[in-house]
Protein backbone atom coordinates (compact mmCIF):
# COMPACT_ATOMS: atom_id res chain seq x y z
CA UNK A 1 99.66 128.13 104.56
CA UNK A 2 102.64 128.41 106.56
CA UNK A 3 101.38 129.24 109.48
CA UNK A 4 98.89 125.99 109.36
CA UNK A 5 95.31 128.27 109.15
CA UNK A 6 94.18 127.59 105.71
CA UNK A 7 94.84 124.71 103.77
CA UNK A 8 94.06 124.87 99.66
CA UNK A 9 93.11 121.93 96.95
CA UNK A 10 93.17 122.19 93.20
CA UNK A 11 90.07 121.08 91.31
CA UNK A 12 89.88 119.80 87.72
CA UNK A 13 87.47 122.76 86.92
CA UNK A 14 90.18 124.93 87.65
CA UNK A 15 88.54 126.03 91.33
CA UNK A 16 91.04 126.41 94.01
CA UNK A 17 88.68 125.63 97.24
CA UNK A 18 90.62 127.49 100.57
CA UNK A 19 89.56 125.45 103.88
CA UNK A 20 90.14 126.79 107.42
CA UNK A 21 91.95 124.09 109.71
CA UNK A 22 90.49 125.36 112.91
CA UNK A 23 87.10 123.60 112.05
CA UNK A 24 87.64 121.96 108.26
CA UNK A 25 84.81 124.93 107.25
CA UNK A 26 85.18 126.18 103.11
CA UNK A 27 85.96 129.76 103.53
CA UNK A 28 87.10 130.68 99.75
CA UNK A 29 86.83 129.48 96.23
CA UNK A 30 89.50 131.16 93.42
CA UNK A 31 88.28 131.12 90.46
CA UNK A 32 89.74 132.05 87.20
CA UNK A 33 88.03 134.03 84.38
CA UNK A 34 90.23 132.56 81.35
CA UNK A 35 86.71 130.27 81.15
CA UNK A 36 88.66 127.06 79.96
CA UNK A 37 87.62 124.82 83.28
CA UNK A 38 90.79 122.83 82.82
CA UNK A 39 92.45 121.59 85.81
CA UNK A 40 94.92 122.77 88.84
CA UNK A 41 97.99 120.81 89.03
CA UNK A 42 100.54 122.58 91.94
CA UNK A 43 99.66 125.30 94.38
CA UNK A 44 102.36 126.57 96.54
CA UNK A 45 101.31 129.12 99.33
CA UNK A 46 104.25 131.90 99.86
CA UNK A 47 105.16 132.75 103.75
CA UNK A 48 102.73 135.27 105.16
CA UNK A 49 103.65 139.03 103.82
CA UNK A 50 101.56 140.52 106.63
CA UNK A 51 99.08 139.43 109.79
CA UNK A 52 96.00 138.71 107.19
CA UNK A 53 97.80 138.71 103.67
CA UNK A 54 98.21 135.12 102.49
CA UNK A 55 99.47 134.59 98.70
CA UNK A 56 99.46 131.58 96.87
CA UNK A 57 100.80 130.71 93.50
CA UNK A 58 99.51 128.03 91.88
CA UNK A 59 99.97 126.08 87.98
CA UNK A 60 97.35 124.51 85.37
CA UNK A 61 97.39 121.89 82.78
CA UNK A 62 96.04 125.49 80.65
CA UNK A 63 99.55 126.44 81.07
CA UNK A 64 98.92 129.51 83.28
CA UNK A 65 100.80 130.23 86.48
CA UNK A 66 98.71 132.55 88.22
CA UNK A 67 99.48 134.22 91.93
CA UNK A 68 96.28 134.66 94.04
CA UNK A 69 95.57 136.99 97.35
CA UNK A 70 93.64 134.17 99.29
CA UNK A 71 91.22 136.16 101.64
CA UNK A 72 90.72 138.85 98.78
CA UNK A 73 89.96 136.41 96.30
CA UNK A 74 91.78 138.60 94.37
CA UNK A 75 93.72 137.44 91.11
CA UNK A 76 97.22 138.93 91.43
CA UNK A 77 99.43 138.65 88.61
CA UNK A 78 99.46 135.23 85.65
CA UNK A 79 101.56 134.10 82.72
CA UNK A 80 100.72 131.59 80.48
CA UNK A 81 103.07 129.51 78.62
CA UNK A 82 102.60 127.25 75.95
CA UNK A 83 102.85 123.93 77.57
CA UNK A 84 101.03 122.13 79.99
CA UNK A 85 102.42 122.87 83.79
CA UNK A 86 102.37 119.85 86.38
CA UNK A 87 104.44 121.31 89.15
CA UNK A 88 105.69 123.78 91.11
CA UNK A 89 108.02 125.08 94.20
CA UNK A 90 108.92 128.42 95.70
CA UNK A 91 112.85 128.67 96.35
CA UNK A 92 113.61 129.24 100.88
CA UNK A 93 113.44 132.68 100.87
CA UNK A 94 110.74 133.02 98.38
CA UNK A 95 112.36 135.36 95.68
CA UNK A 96 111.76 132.58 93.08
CA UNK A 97 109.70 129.68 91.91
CA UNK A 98 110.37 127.15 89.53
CA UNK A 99 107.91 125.28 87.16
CA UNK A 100 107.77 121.88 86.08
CA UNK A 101 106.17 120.46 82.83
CA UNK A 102 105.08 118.43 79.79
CA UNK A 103 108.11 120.43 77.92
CA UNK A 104 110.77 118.57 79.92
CA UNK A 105 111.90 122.33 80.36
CA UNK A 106 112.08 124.18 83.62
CA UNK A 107 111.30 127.34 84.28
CA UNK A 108 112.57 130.16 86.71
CA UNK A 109 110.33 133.26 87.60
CA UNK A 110 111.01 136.31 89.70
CA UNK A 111 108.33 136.23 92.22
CA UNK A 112 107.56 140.30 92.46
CA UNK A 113 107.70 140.65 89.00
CA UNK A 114 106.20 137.44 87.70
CA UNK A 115 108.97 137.33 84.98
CA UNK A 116 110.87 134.72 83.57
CA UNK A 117 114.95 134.38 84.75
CA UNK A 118 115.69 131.35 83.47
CA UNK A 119 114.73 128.31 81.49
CA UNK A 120 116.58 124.75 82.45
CA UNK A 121 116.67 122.20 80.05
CA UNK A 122 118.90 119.18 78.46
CA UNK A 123 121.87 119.73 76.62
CA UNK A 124 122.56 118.63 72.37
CA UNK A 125 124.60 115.70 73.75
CA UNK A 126 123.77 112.64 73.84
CA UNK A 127 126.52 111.12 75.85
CA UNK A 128 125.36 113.51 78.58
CA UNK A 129 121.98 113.14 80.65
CA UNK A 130 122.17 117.09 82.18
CA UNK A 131 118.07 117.39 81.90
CA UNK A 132 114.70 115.21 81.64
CA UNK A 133 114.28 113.79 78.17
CA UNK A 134 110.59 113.69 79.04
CA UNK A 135 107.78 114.88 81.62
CA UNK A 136 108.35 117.03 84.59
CA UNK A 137 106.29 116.27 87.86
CA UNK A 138 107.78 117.80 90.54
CA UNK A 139 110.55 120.11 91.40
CA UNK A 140 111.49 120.89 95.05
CA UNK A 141 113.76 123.75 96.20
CA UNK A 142 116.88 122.92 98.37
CA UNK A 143 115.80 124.54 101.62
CA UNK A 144 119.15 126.33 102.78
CA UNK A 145 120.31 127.36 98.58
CA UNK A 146 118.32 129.95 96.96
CA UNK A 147 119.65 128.57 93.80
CA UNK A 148 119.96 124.93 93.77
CA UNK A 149 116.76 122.78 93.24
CA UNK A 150 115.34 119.14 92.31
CA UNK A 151 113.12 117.93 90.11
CA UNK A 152 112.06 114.56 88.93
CA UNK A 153 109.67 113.22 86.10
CA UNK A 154 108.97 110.19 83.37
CA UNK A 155 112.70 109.37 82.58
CA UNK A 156 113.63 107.59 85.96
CA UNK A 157 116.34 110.71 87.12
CA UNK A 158 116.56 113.02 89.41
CA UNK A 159 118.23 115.97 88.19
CA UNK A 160 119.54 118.15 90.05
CA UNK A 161 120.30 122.36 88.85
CA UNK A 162 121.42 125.24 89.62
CA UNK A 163 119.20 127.64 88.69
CA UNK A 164 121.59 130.18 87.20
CA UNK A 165 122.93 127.38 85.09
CA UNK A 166 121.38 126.29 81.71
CA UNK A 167 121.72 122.53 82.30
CA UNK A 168 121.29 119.73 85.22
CA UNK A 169 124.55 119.78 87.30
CA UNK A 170 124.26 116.42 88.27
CA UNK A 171 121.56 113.63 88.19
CA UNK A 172 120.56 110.90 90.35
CA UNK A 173 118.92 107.42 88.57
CA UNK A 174 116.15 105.47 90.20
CA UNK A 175 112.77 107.88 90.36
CA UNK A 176 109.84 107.01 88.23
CA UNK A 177 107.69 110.70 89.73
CA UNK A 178 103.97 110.79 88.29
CA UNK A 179 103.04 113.84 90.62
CA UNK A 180 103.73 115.47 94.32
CA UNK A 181 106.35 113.12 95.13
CA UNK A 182 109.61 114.57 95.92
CA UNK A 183 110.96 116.35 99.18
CA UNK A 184 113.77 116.79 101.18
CA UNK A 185 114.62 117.04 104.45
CA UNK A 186 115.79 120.52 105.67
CA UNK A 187 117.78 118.81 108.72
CA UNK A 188 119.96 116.24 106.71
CA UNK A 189 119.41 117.17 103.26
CA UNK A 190 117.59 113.32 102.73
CA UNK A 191 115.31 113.41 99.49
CA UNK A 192 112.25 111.54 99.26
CA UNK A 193 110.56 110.22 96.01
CA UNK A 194 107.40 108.40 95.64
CA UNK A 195 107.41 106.33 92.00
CA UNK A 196 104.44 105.16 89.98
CA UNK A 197 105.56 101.49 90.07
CA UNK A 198 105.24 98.12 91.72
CA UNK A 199 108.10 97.72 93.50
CA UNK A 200 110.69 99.78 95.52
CA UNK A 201 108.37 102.61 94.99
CA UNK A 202 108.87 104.85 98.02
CA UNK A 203 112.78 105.63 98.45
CA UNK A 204 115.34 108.03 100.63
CA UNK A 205 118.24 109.17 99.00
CA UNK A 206 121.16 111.33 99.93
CA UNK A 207 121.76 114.47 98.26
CA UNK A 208 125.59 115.38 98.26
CA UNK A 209 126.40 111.34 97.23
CA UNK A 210 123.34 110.66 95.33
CA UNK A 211 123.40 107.16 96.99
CA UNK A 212 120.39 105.30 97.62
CA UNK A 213 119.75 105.50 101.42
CA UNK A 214 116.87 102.84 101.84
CA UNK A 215 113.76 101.57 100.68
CA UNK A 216 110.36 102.59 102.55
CA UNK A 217 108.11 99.66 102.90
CA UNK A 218 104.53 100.15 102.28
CA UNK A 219 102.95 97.77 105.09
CA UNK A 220 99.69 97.31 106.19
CA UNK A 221 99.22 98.65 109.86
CA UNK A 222 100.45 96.51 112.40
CA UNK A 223 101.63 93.82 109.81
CA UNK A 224 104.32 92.71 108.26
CA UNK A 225 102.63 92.16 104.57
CA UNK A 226 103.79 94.16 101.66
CA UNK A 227 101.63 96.39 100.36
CA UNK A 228 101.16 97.34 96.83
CA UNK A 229 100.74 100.83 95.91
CA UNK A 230 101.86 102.80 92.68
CA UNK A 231 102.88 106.49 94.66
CA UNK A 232 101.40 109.57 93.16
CA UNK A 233 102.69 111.55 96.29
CA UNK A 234 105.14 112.03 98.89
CA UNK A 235 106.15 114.09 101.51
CA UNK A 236 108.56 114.70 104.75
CA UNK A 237 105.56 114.68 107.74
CA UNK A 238 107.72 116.89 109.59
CA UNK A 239 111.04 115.61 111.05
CA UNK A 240 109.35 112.61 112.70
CA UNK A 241 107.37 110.85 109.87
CA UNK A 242 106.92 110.05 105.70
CA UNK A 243 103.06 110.57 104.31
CA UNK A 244 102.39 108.74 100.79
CA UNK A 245 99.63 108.27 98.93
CA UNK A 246 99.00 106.42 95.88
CA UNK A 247 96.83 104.05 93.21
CA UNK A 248 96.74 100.26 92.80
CA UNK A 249 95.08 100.22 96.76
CA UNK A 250 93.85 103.64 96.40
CA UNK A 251 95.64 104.31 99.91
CA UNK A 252 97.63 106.83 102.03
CA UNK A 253 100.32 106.20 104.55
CA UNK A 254 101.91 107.26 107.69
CA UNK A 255 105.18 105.89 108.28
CA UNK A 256 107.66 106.70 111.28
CA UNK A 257 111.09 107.74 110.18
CA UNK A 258 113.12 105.72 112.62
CA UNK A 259 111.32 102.47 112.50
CA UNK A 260 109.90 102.92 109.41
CA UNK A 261 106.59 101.35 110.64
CA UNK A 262 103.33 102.39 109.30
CA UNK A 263 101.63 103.95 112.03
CA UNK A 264 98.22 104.97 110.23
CA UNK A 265 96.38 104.47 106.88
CA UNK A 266 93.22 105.65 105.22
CA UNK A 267 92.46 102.20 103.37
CA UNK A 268 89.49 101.96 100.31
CA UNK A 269 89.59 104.73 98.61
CA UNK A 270 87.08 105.29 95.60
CA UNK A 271 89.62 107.10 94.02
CA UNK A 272 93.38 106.99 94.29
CA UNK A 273 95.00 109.51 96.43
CA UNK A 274 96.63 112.00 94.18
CA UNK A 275 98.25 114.73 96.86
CA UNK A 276 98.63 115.28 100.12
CA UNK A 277 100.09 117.79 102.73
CA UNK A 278 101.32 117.93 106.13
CA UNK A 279 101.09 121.15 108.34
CA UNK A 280 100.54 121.74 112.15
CA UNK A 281 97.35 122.99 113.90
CA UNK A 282 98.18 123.94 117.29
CA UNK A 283 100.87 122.89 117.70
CA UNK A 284 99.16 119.31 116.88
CA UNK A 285 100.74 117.36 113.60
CA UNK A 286 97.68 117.05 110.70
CA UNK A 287 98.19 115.29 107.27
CA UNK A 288 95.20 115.96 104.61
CA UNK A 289 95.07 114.38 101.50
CA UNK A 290 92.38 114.04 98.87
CA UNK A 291 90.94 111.12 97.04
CA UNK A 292 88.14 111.52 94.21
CA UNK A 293 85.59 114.78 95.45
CA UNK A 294 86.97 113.75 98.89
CA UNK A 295 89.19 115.39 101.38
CA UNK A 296 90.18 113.85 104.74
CA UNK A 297 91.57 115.40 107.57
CA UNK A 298 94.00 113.20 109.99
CA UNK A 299 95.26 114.31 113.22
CA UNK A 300 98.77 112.27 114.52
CA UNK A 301 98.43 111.60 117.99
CA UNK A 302 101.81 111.41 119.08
């Protein structure tokens, strides 16, 4: 949540489990009554609309996009579409969210009314890339324009829309996105991407040129050795760091921005580590990310 109490993860029986940060405790479990068990694939909390009202919306490979009252447990408002959803993102002043999926297509919704605005998609020509000519992972909101967002997927682009528009403005090439793995920084307008691939796979790129800014490194702590990891997410750790998590090592990340040193890891995994979240906790930086049935819960002592 925005205000760093609860913190929510998806389950592949459709659960959403709510934890409290103060002491990692399970407070609430969302269930849906739609009794198809398939699993949560984005959850977005919106910005508190009141002292104890906390909303979330969140997507499933059923195709539903449902909004939930957290403490409640109370099912708001759904849609379902006929696709499978993979993503979503609320736009910065939370009038809209966007949805991502296996459609190549996104989708715009009016957040009060839970309706439909827009839907983004590639062009007839060919000579034109202005949309994903496959899978949809992630899309991510610019965090100053209401209208303009990213989103990234299967066919190595990032395309960038306006969400009044009915095509991609522009694009930028180089992304491979299997999941959570794009952000931008709301300081310098920097987008991150994690790709599902050997090499080169966690990257900063600049938004107004499109130009590749650097590659990340994925080291070992306190070595120099490369570190193999195909990224399932990414995300901006506030201004001061990157968090990543991936497959291959079954690993997560902490990297500092300016040196881009990794300054923490969560090696040996069971699982790979499929998402991932920062927030603060009083005042003190956290990053949780989940592996398998597992959750951890790092502090950044900095």
């Amino acid at each position: 949540s925005y205000d760093g109490k609860y913190i929510a993860f998806g389950c592949s029986n459709g659960d959403i489990k709510i934890y409290f940060t103060q002491n990692y405790n399970h407070v609430y479990t969302l269930t849906p009554d739609d009794g198809k068990k398939l699993p949560v694939t984005c959850i977005r909390f919106r910005q508190n609309e009141g002292k104890d009202l906390y909303v979330l919306t969140a997507t499933y490979s059923s195709g539903y996009v449902r909004l939930w009252y957290v403490t409640s447990k109370q099912l708001g408002k759904e849609i379902k579409e006929d696709v499978e959803l993979f993503c979503c993102d609320f736009n910065h002043n939370f009038s809209k969210f966007a949805t991502g999926g296996d459609d190549y297509k996104i989708r715009i919704y009016d957040v009060e009314k839970m309706s439909c605005l827009n839907m983004l998609s590639k062009g007839e020509s060919f000579e034109r890339m202005d949309g994903h000519a496959s899978r949809v992972f992630a899309v991510k909101y610019h965090p100053d324009n209401e209208h303009v967002l990213l989103s990234c997927g299967w066919d190595n682009t990032i395309q960038i829309w306006d969400d009044r528009e009915g095509h991609a403005i522009r694009r930028i090439f180089g992304a491979h996105v299997c999941g959570d793995a794009l952000d931008m920084d709301p300081i310098y307008y920097h987008v991150l991407t994690g790709s599902w691939r050997r090499d080169n796979s966690l990257q900063v790129w600049d938004f107004d040129s499109g130009r590749l800014i650097k590659n990340v490194p994925l080291q070992s702590q306190n070595s120099t050795e490369k570190m193999v990891c195909h990224l399932y997410c990414a995300k901006w750790a506030g201004t001061d760091f990157i968090a990543c998590g991936g497959s291959d090592n079954n690993a997560m990340r902490i990297i500092e921005k300016s040196s881009i040193q990794t300054i923490g890891t969560l090696d040996g995994l069971n699982r790979g580590c499929y998402t991932l979240d920062y927030m603060e906790v009083n005042n003190v930086p956290h990053v949780t990310c989940a592996s398998g049935s597992n959750i951890y819960f790092m502090s950044l002592n900095v």
